[in-house]
N, C-alpha and C. Protein backbone atom coordinates (compact mmCIF):
# COMPACT_ATOMS: atom_id res chain seq x y z
N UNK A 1 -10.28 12.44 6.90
CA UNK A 1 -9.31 11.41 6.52
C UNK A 1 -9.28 10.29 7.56
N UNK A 2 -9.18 9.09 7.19
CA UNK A 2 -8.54 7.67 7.73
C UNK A 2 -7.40 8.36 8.89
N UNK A 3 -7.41 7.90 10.13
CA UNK A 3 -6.52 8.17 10.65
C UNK A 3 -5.38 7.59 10.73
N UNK A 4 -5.36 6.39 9.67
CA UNK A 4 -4.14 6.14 9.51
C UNK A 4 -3.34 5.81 8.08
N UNK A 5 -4.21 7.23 8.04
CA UNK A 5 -3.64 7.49 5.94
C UNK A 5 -2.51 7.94 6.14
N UNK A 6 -2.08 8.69 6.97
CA UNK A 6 -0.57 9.13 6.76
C UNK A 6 0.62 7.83 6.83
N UNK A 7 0.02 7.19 8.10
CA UNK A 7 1.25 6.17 7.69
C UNK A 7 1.04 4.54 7.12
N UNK A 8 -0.13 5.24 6.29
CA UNK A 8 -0.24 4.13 4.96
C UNK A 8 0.27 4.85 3.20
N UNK A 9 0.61 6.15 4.05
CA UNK A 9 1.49 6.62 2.81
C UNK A 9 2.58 6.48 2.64
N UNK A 10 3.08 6.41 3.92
CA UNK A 10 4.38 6.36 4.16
C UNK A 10 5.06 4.74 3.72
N UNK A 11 3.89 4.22 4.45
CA UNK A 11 3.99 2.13 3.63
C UNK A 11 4.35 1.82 2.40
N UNK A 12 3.44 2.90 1.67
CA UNK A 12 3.66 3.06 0.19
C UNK A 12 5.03 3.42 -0.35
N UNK A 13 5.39 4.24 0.51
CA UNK A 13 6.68 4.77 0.10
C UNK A 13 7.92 3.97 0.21
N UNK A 14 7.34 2.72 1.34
CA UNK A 14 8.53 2.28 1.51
C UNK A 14 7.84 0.44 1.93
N UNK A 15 7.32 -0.01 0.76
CA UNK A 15 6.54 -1.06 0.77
C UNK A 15 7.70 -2.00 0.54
N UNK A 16 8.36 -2.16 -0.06
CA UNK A 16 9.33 -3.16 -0.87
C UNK A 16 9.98 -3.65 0.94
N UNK A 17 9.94 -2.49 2.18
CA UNK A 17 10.93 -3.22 2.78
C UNK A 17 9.77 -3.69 4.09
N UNK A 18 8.41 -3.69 3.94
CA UNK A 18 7.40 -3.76 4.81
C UNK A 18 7.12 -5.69 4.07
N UNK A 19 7.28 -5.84 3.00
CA UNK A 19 7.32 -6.69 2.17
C UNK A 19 8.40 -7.72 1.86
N UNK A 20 9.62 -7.43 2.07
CA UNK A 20 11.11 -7.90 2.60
C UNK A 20 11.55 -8.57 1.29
N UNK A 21 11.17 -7.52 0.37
CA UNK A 21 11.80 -8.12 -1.51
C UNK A 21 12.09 -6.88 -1.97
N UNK A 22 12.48 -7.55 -3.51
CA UNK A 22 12.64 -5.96 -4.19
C UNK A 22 11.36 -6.06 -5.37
N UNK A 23 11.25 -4.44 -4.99
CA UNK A 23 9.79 -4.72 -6.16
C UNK A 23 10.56 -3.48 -7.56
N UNK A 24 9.76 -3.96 -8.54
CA UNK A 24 10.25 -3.48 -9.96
C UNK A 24 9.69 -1.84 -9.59
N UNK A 25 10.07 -0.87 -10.88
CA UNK A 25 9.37 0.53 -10.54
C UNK A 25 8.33 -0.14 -11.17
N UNK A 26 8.02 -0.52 -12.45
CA UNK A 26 6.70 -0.84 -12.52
C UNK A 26 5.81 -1.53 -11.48
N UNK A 27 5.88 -2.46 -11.15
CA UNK A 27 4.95 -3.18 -9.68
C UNK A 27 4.95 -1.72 -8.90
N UNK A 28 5.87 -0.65 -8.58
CA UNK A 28 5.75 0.69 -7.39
C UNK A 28 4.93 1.39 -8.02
N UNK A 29 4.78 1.69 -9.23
CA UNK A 29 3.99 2.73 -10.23
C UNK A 29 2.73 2.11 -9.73
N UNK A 30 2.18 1.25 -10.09
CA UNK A 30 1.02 0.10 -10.07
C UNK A 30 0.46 0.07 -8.88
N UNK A 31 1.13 -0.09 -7.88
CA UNK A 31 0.60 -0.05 -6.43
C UNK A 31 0.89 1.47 -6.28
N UNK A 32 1.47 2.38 -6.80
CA UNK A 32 1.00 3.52 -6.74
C UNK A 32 -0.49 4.24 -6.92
N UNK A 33 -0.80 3.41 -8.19
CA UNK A 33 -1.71 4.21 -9.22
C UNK A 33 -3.08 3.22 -8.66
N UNK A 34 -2.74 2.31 -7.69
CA UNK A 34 -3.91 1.68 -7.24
C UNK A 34 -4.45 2.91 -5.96
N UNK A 35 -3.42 3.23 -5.09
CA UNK A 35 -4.24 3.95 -3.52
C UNK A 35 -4.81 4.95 -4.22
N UNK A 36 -4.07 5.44 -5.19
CA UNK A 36 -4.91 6.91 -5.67
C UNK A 36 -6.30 6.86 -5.79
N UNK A 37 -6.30 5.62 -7.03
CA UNK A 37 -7.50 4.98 -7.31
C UNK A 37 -8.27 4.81 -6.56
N UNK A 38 -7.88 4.54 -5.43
CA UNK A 38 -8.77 4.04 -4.37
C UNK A 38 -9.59 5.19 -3.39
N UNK A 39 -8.12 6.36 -3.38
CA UNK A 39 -8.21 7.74 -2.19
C UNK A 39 -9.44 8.47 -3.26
N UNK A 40 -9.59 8.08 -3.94
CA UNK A 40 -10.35 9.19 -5.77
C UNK A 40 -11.63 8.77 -4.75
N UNK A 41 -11.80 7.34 -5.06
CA UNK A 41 -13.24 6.75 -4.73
C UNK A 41 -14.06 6.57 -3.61
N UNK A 42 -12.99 6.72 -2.38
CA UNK A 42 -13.59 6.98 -1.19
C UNK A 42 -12.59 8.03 -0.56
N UNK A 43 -13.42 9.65 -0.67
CA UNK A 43 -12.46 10.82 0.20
C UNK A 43 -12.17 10.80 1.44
N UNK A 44 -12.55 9.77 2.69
CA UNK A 44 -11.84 9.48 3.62
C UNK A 44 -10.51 8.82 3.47
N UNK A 45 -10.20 7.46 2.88
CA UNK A 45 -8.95 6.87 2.53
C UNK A 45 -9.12 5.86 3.17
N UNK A 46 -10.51 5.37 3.68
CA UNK A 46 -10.50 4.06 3.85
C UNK A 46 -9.84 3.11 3.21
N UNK A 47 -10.48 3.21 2.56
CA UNK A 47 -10.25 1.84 0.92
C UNK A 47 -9.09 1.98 0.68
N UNK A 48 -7.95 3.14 0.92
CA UNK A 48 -6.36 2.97 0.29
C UNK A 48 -5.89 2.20 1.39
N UNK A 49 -6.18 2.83 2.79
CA UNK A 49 -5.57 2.35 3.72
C UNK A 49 -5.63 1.31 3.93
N UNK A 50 -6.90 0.16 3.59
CA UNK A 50 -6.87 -1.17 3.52
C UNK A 50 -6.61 -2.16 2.70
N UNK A 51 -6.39 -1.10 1.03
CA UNK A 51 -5.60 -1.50 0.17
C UNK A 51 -3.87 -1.95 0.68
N UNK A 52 -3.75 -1.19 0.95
CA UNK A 52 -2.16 -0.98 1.67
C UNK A 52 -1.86 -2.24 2.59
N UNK A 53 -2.74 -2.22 3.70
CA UNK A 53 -2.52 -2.76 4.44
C UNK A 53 -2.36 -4.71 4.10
N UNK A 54 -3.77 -4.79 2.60
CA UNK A 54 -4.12 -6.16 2.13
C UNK A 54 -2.69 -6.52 1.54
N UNK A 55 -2.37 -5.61 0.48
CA UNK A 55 -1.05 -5.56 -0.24
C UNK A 55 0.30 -6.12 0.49
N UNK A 56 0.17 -5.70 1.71
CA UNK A 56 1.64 -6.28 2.75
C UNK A 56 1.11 -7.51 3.61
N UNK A 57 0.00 -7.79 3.59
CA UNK A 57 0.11 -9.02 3.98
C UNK A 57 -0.25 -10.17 3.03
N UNK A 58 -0.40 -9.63 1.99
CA UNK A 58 -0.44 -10.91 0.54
C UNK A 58 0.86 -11.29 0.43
N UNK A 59 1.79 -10.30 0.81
CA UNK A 59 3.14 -10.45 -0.40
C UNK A 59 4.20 -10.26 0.65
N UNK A 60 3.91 -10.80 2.08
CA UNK A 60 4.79 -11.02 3.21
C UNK A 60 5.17 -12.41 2.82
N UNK A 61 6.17 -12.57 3.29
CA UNK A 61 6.43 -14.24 2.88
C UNK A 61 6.85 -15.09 4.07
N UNK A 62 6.12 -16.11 4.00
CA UNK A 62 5.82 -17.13 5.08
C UNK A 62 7.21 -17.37 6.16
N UNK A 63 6.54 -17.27 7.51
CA UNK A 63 7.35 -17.55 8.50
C UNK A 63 7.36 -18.74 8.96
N UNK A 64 8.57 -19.96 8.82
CA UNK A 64 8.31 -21.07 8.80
C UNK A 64 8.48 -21.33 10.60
């Protein structure tokens, strides 16, 4: 495993406040059903963990 799959699970779990909005359950389902997608396709967890990581800095919102 990614050594930092655990606390890109934990991101997941608690993305909405890494992100500083409120996200719908659908958008949480969705970015749920994406790391899986991702943990399926590469069994280290690269690819979730940088999923994760892309995800919070797309949808951080600008520091003026």
């Amino acid at each position: 495993m990614h050594p930092r799959f655990e606390e890109a699970q934990g991101r997941l779990s608690r993305l909405g406040r890494h992100i500083r909005c409120r996200l719908s359950r659908k958008q949480k389902r969705t970015y749920a059903a994406m790391f899986h997608t991702a943990l399926e396709k590469d069994e280290r967890g690269d690819q979730a963990v940088r999923l994760i990581d892309d995800l919070i800095e797309q949808n951080r919102p600008l520091k003026w």
